[in-house]
Each structure stands twice: as structure tokens, then as C-alpha cells.
C-alpha atoms as a PDB file:
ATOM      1  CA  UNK A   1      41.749 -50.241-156.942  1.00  0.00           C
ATOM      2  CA  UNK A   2      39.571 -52.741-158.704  1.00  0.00           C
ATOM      3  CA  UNK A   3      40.754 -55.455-160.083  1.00  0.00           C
ATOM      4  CA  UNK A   4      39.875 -56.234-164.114  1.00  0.00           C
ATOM      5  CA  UNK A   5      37.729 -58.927-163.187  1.00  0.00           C
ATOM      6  CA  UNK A   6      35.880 -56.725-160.877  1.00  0.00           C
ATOM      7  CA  UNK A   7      35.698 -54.155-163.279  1.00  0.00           C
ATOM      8  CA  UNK A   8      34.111 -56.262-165.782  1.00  0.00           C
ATOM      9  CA  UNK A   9      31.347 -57.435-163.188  1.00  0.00           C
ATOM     10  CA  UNK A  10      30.344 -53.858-162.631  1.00  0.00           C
ATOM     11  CA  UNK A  11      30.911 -53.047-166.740  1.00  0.00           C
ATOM     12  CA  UNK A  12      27.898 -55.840-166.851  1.00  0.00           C
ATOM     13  CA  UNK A  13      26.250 -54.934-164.448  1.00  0.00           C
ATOM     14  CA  UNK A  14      25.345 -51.311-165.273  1.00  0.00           C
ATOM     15  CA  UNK A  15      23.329 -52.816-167.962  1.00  0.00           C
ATOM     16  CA  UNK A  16      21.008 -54.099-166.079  1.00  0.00           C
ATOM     17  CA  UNK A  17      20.386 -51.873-162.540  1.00  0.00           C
ATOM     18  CA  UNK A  18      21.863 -48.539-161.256  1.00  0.00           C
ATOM     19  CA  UNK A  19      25.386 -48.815-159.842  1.00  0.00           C
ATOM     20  CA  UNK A  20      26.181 -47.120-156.457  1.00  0.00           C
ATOM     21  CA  UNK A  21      28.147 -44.531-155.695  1.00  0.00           C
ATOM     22  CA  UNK A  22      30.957 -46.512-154.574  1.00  0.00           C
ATOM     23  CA  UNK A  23      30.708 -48.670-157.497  1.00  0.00           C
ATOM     24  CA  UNK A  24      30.843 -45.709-160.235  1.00  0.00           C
ATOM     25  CA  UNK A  25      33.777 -44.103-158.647  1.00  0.00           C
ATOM     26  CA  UNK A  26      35.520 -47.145-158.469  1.00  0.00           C
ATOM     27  CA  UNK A  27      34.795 -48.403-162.286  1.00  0.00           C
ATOM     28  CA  UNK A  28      35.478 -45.009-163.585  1.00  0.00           C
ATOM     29  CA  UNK A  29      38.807 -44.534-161.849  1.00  0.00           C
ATOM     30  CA  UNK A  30      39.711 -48.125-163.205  1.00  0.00           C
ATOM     31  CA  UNK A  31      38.491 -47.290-166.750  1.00  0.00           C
ATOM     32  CA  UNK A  32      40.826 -44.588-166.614  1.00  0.00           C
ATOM     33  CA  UNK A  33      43.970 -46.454-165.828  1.00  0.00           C
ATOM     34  CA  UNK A  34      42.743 -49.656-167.963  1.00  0.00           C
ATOM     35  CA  UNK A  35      42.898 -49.278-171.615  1.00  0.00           C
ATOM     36  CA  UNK A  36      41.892 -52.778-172.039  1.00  0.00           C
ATOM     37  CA  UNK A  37      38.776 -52.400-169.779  1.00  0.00           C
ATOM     38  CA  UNK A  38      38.254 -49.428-171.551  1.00  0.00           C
ATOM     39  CA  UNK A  39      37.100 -51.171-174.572  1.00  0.00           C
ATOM     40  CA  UNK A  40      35.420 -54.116-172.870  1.00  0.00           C
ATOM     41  CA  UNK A  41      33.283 -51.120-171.693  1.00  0.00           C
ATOM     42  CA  UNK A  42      32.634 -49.711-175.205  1.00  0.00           C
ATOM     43  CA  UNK A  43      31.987 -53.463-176.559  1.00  0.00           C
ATOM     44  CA  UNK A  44      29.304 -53.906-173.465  1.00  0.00           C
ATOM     45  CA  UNK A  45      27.762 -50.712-175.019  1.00  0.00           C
ATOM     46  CA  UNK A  46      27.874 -51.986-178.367  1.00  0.00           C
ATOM     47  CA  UNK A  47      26.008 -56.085-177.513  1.00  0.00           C
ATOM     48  CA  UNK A  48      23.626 -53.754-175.568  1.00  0.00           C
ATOM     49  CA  UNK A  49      22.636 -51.746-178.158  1.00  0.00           C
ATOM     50  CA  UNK A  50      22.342 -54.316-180.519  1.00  0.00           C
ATOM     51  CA  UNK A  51      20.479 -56.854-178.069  1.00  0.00           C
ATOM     52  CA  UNK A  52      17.663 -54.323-177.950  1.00  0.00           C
ATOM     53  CA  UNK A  53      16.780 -54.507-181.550  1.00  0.00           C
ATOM     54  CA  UNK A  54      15.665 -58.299-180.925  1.00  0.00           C
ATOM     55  CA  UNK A  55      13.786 -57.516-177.349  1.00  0.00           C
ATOM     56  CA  UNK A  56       9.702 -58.693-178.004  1.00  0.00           C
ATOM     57  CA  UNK A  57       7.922 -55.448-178.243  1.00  0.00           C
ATOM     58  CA  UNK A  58       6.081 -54.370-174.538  1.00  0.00           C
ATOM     59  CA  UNK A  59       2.302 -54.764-174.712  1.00  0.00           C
ATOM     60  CA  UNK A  60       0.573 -52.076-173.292  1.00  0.00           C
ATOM     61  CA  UNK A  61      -1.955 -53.697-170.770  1.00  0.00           C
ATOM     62  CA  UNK A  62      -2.919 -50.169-169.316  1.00  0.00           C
ATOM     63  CA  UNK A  63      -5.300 -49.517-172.019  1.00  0.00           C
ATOM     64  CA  UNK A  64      -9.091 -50.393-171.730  1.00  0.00           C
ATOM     65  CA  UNK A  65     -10.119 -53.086-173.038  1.00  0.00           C
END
């Protein structure tokens, strides 16, 4: 089982590339023992979220110029 430190690595991580299998099933069967990790998870959801409101908007460089 993964630790809580571990756990919050991959909680983090998710954000920013796919996990692998191995990874998922091992943060989901922690989140379901881990109350506290639990809501780590929901407050990594939440900063995400709300980062993306102050992301630059993407410039499309596709279109002719």
C-alpha cells in the first residue's frame, strides 16, 4: 500500500500527465482507506480548477496569416 507521501506525489501528478495503470489502482485503493488523502485529493481539484482561470489564453498559430 502507498504510503501518504506517495499518494500525494501521484494526487499531483495526475494534474499534469496520465497516470499508469499501476499508479491509478494504487492511489485509488489508498484514497479509499485515507480520509485525509481523500481531501488533499479534492483540494488538488479545487487549486486546479482555479489555476486555470489565470492560464494566458492559447494563440492559435494554425490560422493563415
Amino acid at each position: 500500500m502507498l504510503m501518504c507521501k506517495d499518494a500525494t506525489r501521484l494526487m499531483s501528478m495526475k494534474r499534469d500527465r496520465a497516470l499508469t495503470l499501476r499508479e491509478r489502482l494504487s492511489l485509488r485503493f489508498h484514497l479509499t482507506m485515507c480520509s485525509a488523502c481523500r481531501e488533499c485529493d479534492r483540494q488538488f481539484g479545487l487549486l486546479h480548477q482555479a489555476g486555470r482561470h489565470f492560464e494566458p489564453p492559447v494563440e492559435d498559430h494554425t490560422a493563415g496569416d
